[in-house]
Protein backbone atom coordinates (compact mmCIF):
# COMPACT_ATOMS: atom_id res chain seq x y z
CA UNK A 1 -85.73 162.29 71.39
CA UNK A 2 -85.70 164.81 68.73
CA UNK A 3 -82.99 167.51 69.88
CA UNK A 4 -81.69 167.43 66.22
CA UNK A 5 -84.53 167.98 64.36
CA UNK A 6 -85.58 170.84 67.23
CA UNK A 7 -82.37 172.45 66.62
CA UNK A 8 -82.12 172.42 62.72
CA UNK A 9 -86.07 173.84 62.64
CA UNK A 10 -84.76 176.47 65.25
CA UNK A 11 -81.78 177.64 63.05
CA UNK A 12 -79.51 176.49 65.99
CA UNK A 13 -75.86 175.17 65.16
CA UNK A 14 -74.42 172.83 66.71
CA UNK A 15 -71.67 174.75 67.90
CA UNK A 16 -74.23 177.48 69.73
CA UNK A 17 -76.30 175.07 71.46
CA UNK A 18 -73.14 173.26 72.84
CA UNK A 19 -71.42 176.47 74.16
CA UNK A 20 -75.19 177.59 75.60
CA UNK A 21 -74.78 174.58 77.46
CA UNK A 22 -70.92 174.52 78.25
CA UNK A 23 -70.19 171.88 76.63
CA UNK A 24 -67.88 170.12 73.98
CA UNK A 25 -70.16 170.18 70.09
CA UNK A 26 -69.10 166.07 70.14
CA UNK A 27 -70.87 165.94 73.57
CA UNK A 28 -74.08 167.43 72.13
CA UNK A 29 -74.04 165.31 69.40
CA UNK A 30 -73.79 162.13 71.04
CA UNK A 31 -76.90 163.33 72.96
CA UNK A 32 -78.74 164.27 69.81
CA UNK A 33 -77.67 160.81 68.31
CA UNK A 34 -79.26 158.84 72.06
CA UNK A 35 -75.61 158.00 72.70
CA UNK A 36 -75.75 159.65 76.18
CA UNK A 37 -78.46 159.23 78.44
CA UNK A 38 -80.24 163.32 78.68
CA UNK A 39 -81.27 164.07 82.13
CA UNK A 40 -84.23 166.80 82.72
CA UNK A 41 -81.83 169.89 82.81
CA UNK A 42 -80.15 169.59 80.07
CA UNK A 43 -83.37 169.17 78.08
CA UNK A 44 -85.19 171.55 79.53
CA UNK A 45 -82.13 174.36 78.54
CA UNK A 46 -82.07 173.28 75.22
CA UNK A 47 -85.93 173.30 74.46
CA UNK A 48 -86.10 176.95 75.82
CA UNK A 49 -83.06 177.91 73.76
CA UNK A 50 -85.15 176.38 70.51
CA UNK A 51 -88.11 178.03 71.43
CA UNK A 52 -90.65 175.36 72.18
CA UNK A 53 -93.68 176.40 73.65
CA UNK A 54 -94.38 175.95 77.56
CA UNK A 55 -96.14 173.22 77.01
CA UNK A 56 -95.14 171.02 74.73
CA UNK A 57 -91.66 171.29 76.57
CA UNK A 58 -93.44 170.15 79.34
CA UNK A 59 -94.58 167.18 77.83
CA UNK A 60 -91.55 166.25 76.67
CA UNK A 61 -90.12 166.31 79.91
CA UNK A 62 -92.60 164.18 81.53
CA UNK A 63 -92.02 161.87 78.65
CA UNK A 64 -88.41 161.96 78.82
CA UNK A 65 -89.13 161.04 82.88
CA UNK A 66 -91.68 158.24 81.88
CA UNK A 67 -88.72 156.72 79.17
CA UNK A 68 -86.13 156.38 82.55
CA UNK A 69 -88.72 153.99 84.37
CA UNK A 70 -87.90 150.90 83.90
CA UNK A 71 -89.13 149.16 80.81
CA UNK A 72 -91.89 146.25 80.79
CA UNK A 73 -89.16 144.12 80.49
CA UNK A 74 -86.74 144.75 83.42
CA UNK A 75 -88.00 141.59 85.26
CA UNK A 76 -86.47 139.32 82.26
CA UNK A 77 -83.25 141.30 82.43
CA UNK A 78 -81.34 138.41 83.70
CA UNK A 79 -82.31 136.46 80.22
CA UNK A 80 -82.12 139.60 77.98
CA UNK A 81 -79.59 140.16 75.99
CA UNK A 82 -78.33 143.81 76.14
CA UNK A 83 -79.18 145.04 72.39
CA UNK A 84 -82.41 143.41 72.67
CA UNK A 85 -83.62 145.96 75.48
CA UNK A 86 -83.20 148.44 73.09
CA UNK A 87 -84.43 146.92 70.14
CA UNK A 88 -88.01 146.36 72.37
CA UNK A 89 -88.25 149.66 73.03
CA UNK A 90 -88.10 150.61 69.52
CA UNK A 91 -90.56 147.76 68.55
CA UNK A 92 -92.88 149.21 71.16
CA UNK A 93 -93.13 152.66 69.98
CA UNK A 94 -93.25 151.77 65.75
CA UNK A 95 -96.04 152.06 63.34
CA UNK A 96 -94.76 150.37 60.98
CA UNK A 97 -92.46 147.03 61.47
CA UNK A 98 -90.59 145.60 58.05
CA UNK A 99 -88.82 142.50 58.21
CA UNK A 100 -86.75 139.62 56.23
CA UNK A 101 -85.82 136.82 58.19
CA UNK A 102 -84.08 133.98 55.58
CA UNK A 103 -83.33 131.96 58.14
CA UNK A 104 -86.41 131.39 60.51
CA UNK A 105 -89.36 132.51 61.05
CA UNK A 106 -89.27 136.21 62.63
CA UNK A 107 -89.12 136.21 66.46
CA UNK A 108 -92.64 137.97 66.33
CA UNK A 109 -94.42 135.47 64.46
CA UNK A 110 -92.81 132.23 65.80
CA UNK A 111 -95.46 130.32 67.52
CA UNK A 112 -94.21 128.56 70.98
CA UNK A 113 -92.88 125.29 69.88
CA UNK A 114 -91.41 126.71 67.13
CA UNK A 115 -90.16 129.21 69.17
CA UNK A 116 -88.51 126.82 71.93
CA UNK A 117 -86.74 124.74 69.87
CA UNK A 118 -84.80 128.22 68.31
CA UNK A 119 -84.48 129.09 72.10
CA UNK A 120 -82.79 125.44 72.77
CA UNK A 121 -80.34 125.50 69.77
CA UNK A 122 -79.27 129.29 70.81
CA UNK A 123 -78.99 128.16 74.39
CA UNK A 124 -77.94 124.94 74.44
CA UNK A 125 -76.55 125.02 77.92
CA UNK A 126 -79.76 126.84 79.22
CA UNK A 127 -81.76 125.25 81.87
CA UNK A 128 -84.99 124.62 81.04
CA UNK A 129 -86.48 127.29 83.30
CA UNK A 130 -84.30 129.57 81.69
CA UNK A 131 -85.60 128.98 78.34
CA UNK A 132 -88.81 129.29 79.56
CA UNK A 133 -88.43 132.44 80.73
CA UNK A 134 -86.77 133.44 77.38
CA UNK A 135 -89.76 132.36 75.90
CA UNK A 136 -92.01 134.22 78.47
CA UNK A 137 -90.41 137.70 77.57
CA UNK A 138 -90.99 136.84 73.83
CA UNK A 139 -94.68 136.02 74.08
CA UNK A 140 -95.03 138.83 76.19
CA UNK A 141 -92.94 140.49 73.48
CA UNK A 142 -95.15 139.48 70.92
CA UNK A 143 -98.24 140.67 73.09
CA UNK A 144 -97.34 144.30 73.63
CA UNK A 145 -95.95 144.56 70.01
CA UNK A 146 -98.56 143.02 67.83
CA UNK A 147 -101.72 143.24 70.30
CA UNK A 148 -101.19 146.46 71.89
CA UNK A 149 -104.92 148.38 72.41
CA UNK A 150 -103.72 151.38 71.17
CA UNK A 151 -102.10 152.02 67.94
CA UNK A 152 -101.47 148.09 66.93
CA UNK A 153 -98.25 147.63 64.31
CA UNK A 154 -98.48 147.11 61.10
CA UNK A 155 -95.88 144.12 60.53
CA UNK A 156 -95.20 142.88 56.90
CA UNK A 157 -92.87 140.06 56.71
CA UNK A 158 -90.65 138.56 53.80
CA UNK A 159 -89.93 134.53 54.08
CA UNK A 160 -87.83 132.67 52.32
CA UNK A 161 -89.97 129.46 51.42
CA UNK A 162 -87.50 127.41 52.03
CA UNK A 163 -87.36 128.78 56.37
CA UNK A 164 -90.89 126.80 55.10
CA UNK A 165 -89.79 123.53 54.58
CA UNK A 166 -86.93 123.59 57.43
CA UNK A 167 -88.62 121.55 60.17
CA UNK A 168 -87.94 123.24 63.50
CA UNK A 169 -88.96 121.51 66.70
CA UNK A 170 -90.64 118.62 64.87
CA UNK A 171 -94.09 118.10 63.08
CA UNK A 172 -96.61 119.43 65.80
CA UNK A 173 -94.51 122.84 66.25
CA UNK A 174 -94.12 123.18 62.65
CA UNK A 175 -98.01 122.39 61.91
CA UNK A 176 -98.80 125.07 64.43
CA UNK A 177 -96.68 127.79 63.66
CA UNK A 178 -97.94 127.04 59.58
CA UNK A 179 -101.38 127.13 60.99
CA UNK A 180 -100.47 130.38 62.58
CA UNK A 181 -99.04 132.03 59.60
CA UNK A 182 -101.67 130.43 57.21
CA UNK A 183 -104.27 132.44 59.46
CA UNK A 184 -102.30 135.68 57.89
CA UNK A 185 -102.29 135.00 54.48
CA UNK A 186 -106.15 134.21 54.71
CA UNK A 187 -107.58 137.34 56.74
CA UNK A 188 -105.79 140.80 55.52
CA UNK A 189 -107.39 142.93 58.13
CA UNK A 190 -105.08 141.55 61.34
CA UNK A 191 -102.22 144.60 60.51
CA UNK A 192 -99.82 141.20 59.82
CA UNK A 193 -98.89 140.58 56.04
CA UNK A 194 -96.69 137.56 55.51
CA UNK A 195 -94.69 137.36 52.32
CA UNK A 196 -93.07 134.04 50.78
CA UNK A 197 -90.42 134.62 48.18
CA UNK A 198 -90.28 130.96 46.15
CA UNK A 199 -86.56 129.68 45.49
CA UNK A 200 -87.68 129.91 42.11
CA UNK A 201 -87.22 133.70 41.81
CA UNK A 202 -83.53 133.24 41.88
CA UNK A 203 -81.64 135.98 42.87
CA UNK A 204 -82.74 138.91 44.71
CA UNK A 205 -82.10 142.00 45.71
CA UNK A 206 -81.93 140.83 49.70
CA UNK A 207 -80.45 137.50 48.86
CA UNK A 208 -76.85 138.52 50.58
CA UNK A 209 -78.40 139.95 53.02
CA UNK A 210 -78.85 138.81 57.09
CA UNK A 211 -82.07 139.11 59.16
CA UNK A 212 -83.11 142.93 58.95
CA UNK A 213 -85.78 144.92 60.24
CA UNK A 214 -87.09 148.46 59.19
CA UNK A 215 -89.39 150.28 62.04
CA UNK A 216 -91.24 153.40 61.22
CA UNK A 217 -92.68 155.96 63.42
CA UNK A 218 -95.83 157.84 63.29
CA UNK A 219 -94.33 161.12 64.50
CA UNK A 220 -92.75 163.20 61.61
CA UNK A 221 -89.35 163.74 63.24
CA UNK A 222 -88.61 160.07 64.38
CA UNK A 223 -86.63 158.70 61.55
CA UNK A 224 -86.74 154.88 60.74
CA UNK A 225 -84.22 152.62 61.73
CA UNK A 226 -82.66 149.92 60.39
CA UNK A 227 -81.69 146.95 62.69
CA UNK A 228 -79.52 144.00 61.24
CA UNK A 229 -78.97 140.74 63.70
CA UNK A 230 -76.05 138.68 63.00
CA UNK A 231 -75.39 135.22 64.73
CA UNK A 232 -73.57 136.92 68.24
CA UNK A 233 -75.69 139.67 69.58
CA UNK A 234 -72.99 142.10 69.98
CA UNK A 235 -73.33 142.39 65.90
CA UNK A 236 -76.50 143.35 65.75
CA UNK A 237 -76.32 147.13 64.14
CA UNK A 238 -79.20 149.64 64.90
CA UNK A 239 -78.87 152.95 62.98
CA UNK A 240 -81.18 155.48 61.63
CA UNK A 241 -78.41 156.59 58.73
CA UNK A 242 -80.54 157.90 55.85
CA UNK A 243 -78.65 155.82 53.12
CA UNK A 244 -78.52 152.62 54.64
CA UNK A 245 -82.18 152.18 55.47
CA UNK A 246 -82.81 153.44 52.19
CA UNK A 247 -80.67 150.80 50.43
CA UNK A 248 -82.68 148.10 52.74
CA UNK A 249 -86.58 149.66 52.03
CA UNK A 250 -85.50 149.44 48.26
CA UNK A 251 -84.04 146.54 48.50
CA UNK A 252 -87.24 145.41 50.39
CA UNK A 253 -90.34 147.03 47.73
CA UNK A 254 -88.00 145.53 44.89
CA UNK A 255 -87.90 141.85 46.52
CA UNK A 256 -91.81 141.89 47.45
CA UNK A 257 -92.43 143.01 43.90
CA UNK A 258 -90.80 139.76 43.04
CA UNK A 259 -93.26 137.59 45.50
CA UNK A 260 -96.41 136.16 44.94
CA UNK A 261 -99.20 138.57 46.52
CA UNK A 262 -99.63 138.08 50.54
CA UNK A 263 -102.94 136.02 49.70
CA UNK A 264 -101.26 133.24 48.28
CA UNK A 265 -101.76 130.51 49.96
CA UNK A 266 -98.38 128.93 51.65
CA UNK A 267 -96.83 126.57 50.45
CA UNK A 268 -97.09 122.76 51.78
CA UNK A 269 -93.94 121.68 54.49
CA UNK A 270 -91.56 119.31 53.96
């Protein structure tokens, strides 16, 4: 939703569109910031008061009414972890996906042994039908993200080459998720550029940093966002603030600068 930007171009304060609509200014800025869920009135008042045209209001009403269906995902919700439903949606709609996983491979290139074992360790009291079906939703994950027929992402990923040599569910897994990521570095047309940074480099710019992703939009008034997963998912941070996902895409270009080109080829496990 771009309220803000709508508002700003329309030489609207904050404190006029909020009394327009009867409401508190905090109010209207929790729906400009997708705090508070808009329904179709309240929309539809504030596009007329900015002046949109007939219909491109109308289409972003229909889209609003298309974004409260439930999401591909709904029949996983019982294995989905609340941020994540939110995260996928925001995966689904990017251009442009960045990412630094030091730890593991990132979710949307693990492979599915690879994948499992991660699932087991996170879960360890999961049944095996319910790690399954967590890995299910992240294949299908995977699918609509990576191989979606229209617009496919563009996903660039930095790896520590040590998350390389960490053997995760045992030779097979590990030759087939190499095998998968060796595909990558060999054919640059996929969208998919994978990035090893050697221990050798030292110190970098993202060394203190956790798993973080950047998404990017194709449509000018979407701003990127910055997601950062820690180990519970309650602190996992998704926010669109200007400086901090310009201290991470920085952070990012200088760190790739320091990597060997995406062609390289990877370096031999274990």
């Amino acid at each position: 939703m771009d309220l803000r930007a709508r508002r700003e171009a329309a030489g609207v304060t904050l404190e006029t569109a909020a009394g327009s609509l009867g409401v508190h200014r905090i109010t209207l800025s929790r729906l400009e910031r997708a705090h508070t869920v808009p329904n179709r009135a309240t929309v539809s008042h504030l596009l007329h008061l900015y002046g949109a045209p007939k219909e491109e209001a109308e289409a972003v009403l229909r889209a609003l009414a298309e974004a409260k269906e439930p999401g591909w995902w709904h029949p996983w919700r019982d294995v989905l972890p609340e941020h994540l439903a939110g995260v996928i949606d925001l995966e689904s709609a990017a251009e442009l996906i960045r990412v630094y996983s030091p730890g593991v491979i990132p979710e949307l290139l693990q492979t599915p042994g690879y994948a499992r074992a991660l699932l087991q360790l996170h879960h360890p009291r999961a049944t095996g039908e319910e790690v399954d079906r967590r890995l299910r939703l992240l294949r299908e994950r995977q699918e609509r993200t990576l191989r979606r027929p229209v617009r496919p992402v563009r996903l660039w990923a930095l790896i520590e080459d040590v998350v390389l040599q960490r053997p995760v569910g045992g030779p097979s897994a590990m030759t087939e998720q190499m095998n998968f990521l060796d595909h990558y570095t060999r054919h640059r047309g996929s969208g998919i550029t994978v990035q090893v940074i050697p221990t050798a480099v030292g110190g970098h710019p993202l060394l203190l940093s956790g798993s973080v992703s950047i998404l990017r939009y194709s449509h000018p008034l979407l701003a990127d966002r910055l997601i950062a997963r820690g180990l519970h998912p309650e602190a996992a941070t998704v926010t669109e603030d200007f400086g901090a996902v310009h201290t991470y895409l920085v952070a990012m270009d200088e760190t790739a600068a320091l990597a060997p080109p995406p062609t390289t080829p990877l370096p031999t496990p274990f």
